[in-house]
PDB file of N, CA and C in Angstrom:
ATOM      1  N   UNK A   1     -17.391 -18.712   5.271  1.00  0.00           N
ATOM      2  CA  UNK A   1     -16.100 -18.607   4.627  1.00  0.00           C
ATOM      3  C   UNK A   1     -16.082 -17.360   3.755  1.00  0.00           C
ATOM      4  N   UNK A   2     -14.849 -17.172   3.556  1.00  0.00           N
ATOM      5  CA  UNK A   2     -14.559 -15.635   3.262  1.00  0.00           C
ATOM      6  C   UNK A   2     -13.512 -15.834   2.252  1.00  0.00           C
ATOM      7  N   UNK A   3     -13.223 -15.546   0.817  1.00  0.00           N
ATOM      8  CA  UNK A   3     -12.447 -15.396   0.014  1.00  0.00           C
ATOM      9  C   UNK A   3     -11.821 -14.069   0.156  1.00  0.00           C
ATOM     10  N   UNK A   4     -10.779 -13.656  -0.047  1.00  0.00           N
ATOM     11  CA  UNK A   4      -9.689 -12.943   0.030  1.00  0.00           C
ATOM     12  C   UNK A   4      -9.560 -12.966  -1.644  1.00  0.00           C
ATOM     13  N   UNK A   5      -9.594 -11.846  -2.362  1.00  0.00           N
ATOM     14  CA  UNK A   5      -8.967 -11.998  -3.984  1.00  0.00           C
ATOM     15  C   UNK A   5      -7.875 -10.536  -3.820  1.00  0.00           C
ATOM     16  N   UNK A   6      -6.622 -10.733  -3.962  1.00  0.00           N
ATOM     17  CA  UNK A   6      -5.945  -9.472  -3.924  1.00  0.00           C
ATOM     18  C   UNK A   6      -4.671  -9.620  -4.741  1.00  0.00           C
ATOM     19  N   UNK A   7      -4.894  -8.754  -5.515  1.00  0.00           N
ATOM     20  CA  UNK A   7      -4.148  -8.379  -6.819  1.00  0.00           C
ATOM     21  C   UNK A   7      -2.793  -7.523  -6.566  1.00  0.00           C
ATOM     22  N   UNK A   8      -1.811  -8.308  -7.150  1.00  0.00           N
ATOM     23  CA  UNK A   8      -0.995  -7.311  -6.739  1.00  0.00           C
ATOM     24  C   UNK A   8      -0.291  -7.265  -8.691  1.00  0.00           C
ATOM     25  N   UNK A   9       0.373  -5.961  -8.351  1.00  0.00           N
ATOM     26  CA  UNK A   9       1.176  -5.518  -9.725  1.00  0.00           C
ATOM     27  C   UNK A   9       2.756  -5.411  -9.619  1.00  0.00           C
ATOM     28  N   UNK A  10       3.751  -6.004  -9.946  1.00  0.00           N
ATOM     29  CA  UNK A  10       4.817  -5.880  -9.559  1.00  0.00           C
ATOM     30  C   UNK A  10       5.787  -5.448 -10.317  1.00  0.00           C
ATOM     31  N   UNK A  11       6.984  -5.021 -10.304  1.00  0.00           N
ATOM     32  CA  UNK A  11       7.835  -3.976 -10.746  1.00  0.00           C
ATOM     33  C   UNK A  11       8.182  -4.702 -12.015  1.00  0.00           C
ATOM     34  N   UNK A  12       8.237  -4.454 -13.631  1.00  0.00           N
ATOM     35  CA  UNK A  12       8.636  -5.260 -14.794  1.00  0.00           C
ATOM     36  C   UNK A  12      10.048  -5.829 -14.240  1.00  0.00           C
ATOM     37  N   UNK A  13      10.478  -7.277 -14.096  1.00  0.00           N
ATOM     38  CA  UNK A  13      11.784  -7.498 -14.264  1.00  0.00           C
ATOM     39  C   UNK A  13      12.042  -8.068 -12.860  1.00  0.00           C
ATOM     40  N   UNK A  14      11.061  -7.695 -11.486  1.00  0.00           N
ATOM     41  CA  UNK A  14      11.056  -8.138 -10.339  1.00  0.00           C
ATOM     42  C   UNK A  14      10.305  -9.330 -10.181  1.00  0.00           C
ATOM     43  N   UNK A  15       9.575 -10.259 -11.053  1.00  0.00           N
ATOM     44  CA  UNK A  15       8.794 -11.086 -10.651  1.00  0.00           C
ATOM     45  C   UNK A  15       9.312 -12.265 -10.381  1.00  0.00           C
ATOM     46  N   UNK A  16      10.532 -12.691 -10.850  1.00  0.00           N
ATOM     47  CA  UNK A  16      11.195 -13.593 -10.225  1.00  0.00           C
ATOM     48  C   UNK A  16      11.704 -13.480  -8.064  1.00  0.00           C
ATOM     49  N   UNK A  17      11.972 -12.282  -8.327  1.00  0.00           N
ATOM     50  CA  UNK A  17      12.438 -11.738  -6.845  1.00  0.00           C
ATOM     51  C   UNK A  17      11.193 -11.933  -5.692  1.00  0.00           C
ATOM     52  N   UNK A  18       9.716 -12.093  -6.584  1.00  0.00           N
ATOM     53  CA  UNK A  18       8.737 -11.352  -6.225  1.00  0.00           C
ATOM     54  C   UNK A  18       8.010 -12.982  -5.700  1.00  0.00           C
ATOM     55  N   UNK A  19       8.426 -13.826  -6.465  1.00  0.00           N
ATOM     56  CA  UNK A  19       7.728 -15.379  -6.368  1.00  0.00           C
ATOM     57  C   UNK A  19       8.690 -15.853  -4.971  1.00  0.00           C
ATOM     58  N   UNK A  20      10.432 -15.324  -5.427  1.00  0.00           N
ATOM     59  CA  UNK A  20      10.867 -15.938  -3.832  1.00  0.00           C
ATOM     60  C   UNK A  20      10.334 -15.512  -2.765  1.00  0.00           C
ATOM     61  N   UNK A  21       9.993 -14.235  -2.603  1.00  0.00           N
ATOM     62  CA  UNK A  21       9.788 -13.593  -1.603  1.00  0.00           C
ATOM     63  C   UNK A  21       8.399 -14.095  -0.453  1.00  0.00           C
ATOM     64  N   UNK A  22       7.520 -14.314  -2.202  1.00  0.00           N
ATOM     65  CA  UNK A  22       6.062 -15.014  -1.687  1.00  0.00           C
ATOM     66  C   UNK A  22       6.232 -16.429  -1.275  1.00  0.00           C
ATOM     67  N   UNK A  23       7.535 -17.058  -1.527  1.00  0.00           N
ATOM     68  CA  UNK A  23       7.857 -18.358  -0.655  1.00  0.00           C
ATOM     69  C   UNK A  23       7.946 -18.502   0.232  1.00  0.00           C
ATOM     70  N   UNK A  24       8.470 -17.335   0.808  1.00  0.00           N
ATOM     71  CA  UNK A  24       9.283 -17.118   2.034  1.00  0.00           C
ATOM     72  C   UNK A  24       8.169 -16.680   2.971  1.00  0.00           C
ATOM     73  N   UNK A  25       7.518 -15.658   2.768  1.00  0.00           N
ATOM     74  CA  UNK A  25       6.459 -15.149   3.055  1.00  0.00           C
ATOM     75  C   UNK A  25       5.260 -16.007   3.628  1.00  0.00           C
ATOM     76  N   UNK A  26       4.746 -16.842   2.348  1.00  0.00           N
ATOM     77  CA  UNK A  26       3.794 -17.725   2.584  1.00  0.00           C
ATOM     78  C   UNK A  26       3.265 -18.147   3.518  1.00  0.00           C
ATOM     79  N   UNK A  27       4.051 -18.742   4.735  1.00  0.00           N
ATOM     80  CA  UNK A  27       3.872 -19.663   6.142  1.00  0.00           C
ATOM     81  C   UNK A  27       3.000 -18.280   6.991  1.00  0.00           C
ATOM     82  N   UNK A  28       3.703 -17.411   7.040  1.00  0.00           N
ATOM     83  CA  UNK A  28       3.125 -16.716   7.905  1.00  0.00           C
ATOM     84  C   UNK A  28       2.076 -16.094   8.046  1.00  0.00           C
ATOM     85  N   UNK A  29       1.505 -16.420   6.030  1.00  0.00           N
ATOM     86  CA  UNK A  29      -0.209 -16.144   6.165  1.00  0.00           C
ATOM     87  C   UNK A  29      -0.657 -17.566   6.428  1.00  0.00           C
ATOM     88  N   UNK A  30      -0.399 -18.858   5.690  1.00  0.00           N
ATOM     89  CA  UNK A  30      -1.048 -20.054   5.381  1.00  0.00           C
ATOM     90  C   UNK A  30      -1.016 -20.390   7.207  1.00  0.00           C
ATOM     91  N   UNK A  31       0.089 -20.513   8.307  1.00  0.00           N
ATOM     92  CA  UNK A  31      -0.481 -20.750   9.460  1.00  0.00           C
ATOM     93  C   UNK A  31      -0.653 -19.698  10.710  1.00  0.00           C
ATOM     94  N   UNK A  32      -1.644 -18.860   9.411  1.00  0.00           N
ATOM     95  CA  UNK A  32      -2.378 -17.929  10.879  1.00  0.00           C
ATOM     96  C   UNK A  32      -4.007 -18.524  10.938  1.00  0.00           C
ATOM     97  N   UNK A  33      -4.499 -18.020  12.292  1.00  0.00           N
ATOM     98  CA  UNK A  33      -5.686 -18.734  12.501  1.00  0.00           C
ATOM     99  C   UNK A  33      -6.618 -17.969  11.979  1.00  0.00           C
ATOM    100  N   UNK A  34      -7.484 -18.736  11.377  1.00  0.00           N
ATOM    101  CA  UNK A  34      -8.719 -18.580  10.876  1.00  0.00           C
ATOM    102  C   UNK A  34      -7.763 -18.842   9.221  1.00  0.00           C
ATOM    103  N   UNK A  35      -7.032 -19.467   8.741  1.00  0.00           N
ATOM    104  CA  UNK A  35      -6.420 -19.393   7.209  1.00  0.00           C
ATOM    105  C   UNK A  35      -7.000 -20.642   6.532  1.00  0.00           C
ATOM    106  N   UNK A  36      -8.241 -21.146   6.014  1.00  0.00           N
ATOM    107  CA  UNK A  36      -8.469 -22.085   5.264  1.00  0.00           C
ATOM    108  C   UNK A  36      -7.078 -22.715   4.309  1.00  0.00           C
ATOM    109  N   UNK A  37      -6.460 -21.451   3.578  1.00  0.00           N
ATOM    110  CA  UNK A  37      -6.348 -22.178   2.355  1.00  0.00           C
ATOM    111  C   UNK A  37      -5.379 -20.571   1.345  1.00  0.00           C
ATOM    112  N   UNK A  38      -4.036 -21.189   0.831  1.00  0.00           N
ATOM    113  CA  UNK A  38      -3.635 -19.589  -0.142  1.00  0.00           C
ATOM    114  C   UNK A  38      -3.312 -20.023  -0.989  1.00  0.00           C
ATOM    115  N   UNK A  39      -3.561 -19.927  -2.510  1.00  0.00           N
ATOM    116  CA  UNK A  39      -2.738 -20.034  -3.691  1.00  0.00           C
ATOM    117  C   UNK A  39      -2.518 -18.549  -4.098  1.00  0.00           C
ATOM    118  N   UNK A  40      -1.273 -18.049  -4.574  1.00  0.00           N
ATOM    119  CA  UNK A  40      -0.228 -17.690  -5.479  1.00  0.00           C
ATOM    120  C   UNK A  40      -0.470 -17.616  -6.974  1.00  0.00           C
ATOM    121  N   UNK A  41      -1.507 -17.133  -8.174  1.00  0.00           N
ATOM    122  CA  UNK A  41      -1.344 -17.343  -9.208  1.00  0.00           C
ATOM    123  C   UNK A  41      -0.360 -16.435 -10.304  1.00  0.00           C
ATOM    124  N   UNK A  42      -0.126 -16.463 -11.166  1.00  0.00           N
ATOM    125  CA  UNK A  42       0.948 -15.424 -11.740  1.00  0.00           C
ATOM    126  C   UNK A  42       0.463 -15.211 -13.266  1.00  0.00           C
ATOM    127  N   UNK A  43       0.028 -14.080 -13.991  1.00  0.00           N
ATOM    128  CA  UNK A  43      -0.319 -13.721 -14.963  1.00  0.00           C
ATOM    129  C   UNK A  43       0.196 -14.401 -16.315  1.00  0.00           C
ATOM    130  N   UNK A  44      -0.570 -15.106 -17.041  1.00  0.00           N
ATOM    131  CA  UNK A  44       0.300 -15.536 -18.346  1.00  0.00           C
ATOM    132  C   UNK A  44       0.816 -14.601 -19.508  1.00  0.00           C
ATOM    133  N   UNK A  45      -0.691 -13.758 -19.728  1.00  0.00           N
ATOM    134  CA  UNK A  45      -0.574 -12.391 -20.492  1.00  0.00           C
ATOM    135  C   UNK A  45       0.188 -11.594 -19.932  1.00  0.00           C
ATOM    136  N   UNK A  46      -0.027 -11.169 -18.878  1.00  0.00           N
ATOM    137  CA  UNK A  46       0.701 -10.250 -17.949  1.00  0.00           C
ATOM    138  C   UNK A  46       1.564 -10.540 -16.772  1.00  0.00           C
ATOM    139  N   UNK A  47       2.823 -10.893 -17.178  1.00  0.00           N
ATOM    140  CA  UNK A  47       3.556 -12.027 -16.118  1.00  0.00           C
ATOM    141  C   UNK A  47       4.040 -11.054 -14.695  1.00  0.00           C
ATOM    142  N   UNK A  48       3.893  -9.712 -14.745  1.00  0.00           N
ATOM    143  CA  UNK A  48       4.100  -8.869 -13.676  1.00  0.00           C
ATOM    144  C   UNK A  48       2.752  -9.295 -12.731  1.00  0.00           C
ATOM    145  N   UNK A  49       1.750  -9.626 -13.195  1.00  0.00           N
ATOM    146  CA  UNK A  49       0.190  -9.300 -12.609  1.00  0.00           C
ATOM    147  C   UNK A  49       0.400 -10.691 -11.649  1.00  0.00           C
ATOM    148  N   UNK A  50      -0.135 -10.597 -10.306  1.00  0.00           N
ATOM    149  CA  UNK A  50      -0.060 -11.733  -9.622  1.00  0.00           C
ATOM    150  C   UNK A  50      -1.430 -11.887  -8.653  1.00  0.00           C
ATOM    151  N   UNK A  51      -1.790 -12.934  -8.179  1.00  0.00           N
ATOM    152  CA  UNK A  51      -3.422 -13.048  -7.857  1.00  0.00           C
ATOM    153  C   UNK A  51      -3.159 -14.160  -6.637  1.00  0.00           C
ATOM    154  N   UNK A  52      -3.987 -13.266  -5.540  1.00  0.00           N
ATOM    155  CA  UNK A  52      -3.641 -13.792  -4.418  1.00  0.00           C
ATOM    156  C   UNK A  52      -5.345 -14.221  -3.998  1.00  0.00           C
ATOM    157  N   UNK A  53      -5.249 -15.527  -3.342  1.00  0.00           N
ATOM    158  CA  UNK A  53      -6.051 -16.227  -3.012  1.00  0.00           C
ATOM    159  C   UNK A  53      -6.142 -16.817  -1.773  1.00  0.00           C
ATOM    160  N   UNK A  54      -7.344 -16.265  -1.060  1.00  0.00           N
ATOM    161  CA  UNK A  54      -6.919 -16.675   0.612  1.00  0.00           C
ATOM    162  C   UNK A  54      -8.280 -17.170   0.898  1.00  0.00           C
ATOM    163  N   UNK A  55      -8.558 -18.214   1.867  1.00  0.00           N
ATOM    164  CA  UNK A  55      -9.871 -18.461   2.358  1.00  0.00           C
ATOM    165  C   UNK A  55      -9.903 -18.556   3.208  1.00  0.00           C
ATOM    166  N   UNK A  56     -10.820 -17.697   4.205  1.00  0.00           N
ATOM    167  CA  UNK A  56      -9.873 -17.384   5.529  1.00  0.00           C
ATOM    168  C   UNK A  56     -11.905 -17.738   6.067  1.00  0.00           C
ATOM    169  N   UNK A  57     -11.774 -17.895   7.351  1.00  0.00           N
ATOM    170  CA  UNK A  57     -12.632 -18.984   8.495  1.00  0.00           C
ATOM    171  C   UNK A  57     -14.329 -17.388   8.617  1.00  0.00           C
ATOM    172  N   UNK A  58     -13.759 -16.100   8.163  1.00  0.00           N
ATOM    173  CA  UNK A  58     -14.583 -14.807   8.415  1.00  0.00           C
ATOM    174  C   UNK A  58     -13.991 -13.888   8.160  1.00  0.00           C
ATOM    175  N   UNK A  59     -14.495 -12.683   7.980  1.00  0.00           N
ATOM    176  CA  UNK A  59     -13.727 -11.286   7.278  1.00  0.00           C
ATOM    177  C   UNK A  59     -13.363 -10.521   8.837  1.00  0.00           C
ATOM    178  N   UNK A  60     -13.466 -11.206   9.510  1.00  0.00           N
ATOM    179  CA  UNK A  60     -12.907 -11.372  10.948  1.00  0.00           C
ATOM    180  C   UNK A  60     -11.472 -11.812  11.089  1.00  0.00           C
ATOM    181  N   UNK A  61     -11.413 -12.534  10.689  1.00  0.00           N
ATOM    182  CA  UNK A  61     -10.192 -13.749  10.489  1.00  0.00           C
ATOM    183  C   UNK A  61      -9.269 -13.094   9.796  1.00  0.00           C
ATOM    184  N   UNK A  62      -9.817 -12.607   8.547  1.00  0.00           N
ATOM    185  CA  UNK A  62      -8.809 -11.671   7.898  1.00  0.00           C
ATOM    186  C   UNK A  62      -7.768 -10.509   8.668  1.00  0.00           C
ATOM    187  N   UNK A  63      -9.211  -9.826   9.320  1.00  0.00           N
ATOM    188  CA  UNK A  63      -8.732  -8.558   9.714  1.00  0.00           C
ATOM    189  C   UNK A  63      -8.014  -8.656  10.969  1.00  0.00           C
ATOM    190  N   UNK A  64      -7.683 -10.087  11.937  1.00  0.00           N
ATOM    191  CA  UNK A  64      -6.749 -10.152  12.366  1.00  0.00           C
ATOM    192  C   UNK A  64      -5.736 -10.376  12.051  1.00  0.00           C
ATOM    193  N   UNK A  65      -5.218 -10.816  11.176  1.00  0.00           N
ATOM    194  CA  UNK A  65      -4.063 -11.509  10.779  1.00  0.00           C
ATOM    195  C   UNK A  65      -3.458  -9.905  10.384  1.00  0.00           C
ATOM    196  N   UNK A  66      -4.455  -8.945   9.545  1.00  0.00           N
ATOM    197  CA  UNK A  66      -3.888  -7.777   9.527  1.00  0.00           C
ATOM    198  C   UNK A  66      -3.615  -6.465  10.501  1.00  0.00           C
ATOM    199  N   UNK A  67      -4.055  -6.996  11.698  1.00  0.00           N
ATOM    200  CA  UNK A  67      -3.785  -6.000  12.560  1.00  0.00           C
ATOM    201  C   UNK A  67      -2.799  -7.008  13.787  1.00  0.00           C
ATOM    202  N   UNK A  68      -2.068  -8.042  13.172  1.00  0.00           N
ATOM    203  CA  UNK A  68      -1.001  -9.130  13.874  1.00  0.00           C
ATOM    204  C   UNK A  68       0.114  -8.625  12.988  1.00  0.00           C
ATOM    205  N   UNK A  69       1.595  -8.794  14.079  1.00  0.00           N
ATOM    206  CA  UNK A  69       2.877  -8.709  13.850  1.00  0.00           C
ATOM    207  C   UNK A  69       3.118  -9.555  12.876  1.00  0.00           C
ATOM    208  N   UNK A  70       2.565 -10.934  12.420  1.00  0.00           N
ATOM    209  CA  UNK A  70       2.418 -11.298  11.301  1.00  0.00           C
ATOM    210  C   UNK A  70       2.575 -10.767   9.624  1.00  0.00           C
ATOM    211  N   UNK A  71       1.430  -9.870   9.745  1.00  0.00           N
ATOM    212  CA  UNK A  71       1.121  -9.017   8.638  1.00  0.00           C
ATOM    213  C   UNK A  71       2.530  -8.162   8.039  1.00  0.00           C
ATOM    214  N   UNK A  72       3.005  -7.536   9.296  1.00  0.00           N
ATOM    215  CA  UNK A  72       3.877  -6.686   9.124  1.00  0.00           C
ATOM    216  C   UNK A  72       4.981  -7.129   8.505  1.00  0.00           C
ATOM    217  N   UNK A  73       5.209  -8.450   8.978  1.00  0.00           N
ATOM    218  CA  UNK A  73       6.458  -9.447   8.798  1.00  0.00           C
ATOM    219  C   UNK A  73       6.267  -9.830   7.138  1.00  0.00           C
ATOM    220  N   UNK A  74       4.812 -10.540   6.990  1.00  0.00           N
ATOM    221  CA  UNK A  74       4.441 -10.374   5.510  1.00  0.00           C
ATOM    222  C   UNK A  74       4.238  -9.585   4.258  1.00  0.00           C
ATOM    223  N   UNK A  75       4.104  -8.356   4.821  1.00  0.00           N
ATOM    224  CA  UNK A  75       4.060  -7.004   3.725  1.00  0.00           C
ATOM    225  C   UNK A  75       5.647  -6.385   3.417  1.00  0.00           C
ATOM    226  N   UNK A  76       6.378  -6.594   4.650  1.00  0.00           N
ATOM    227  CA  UNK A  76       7.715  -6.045   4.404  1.00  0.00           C
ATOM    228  C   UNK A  76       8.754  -7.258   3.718  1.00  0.00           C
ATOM    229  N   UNK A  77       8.231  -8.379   3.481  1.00  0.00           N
ATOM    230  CA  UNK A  77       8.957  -9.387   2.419  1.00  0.00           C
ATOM    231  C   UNK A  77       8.322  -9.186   0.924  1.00  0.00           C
ATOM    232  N   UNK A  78       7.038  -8.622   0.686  1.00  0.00           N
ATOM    233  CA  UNK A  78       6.414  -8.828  -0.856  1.00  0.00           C
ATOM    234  C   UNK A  78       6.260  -7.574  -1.669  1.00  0.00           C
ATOM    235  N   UNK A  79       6.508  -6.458  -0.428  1.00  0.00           N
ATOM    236  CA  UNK A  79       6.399  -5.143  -0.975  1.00  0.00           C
ATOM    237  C   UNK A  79       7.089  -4.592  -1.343  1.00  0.00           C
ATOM    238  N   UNK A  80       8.576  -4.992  -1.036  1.00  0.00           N
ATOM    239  CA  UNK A  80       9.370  -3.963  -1.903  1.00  0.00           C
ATOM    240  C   UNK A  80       9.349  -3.919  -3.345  1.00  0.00           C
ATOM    241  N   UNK A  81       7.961  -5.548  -4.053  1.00  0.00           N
ATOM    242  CA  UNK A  81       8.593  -5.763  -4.946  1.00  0.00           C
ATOM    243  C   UNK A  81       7.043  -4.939  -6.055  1.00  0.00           C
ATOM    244  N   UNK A  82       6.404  -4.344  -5.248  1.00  0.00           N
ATOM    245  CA  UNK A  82       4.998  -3.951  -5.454  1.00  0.00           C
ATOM    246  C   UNK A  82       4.825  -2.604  -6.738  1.00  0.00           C
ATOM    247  N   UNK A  83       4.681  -2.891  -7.826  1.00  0.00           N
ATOM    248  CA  UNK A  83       5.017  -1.532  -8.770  1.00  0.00           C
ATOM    249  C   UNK A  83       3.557  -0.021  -8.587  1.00  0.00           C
ATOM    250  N   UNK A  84       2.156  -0.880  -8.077  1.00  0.00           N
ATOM    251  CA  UNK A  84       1.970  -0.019  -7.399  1.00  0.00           C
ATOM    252  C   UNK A  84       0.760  -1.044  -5.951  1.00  0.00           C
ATOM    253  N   UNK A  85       0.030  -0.439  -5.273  1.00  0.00           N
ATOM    254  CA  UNK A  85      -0.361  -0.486  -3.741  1.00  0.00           C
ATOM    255  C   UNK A  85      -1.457  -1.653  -4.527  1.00  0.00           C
ATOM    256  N   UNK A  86      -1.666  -2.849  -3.643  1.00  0.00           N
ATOM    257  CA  UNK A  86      -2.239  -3.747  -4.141  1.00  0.00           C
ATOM    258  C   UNK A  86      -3.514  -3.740  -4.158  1.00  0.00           C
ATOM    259  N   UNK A  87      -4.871  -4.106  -4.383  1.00  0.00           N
ATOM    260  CA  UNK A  87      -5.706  -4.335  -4.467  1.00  0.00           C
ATOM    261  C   UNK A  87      -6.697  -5.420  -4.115  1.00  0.00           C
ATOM    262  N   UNK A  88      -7.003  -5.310  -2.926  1.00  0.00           N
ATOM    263  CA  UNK A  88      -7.870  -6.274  -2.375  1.00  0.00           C
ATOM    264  C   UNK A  88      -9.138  -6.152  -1.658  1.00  0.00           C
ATOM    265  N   UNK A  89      -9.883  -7.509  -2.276  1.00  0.00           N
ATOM    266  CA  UNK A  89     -11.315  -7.469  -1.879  1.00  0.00           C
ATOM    267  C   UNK A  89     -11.509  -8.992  -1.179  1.00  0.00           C
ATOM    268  N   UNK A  90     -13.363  -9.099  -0.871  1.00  0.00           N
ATOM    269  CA  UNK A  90     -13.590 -10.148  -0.606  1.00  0.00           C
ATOM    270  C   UNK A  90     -14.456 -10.688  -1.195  1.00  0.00           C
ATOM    271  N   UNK A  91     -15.502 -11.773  -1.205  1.00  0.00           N
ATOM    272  CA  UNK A  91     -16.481 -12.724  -1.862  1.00  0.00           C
ATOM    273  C   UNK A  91     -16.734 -13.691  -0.667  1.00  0.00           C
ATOM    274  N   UNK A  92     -17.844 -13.911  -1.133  1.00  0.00           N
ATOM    275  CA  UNK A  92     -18.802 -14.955  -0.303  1.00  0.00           C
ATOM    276  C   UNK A  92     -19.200 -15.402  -1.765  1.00  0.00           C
ATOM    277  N   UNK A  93     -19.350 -17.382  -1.524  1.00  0.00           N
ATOM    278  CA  UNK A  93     -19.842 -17.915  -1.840  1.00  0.00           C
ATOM    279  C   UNK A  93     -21.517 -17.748  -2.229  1.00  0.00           C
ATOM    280  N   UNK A  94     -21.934 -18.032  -3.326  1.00  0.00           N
ATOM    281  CA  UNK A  94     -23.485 -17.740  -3.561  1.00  0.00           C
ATOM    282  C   UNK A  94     -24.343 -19.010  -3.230  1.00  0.00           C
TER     283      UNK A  94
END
């Protein structure tokens, strides 16, 4: 298993726009294959700052979903709302 941690920063004043969008969005990461598992968290200090959480089956798994019509469908609903290019990594369990 493969954690997904990816940070995104979003425009001051868009984060409401930015939570629908990730509603809408959602399905098309949560039922792609290899998708364990996504939470959505949202900054308390920093309510623009948002923290994306994916547990996906291999860093395999990932990198299809990002090279699937999927992806495309998913980046062009969350990005317009992106103040700058997001930030993402992975983790393995110790």
């Amino acid at each position: 298993m493969v954690l997904e941690v990816a940070l995104f920063d979003v425009r001051p004043g868009a984060e409401q726009a930015f939570a629908q969008a990730y509603a809408q969005a959602r399905p098309l990461l949560a039922q792609s294959e290899g998708c364990r598992s996504v939470r959505m968290t949202q900054g308390v200090e920093t309510p623009t700052r948002f923290v994306l959480l994916v547990e996906w089956d291999s860093l395999d798994a990932h990198e299809l979903f990002r090279a699937s019509p999927r992806f495309g469908e998913w980046r062009a609903l969350v990005a317009p709302h992106f103040a700058t290019p997001p930030l993402v990594e992975h983790y393995q369990d110790l």
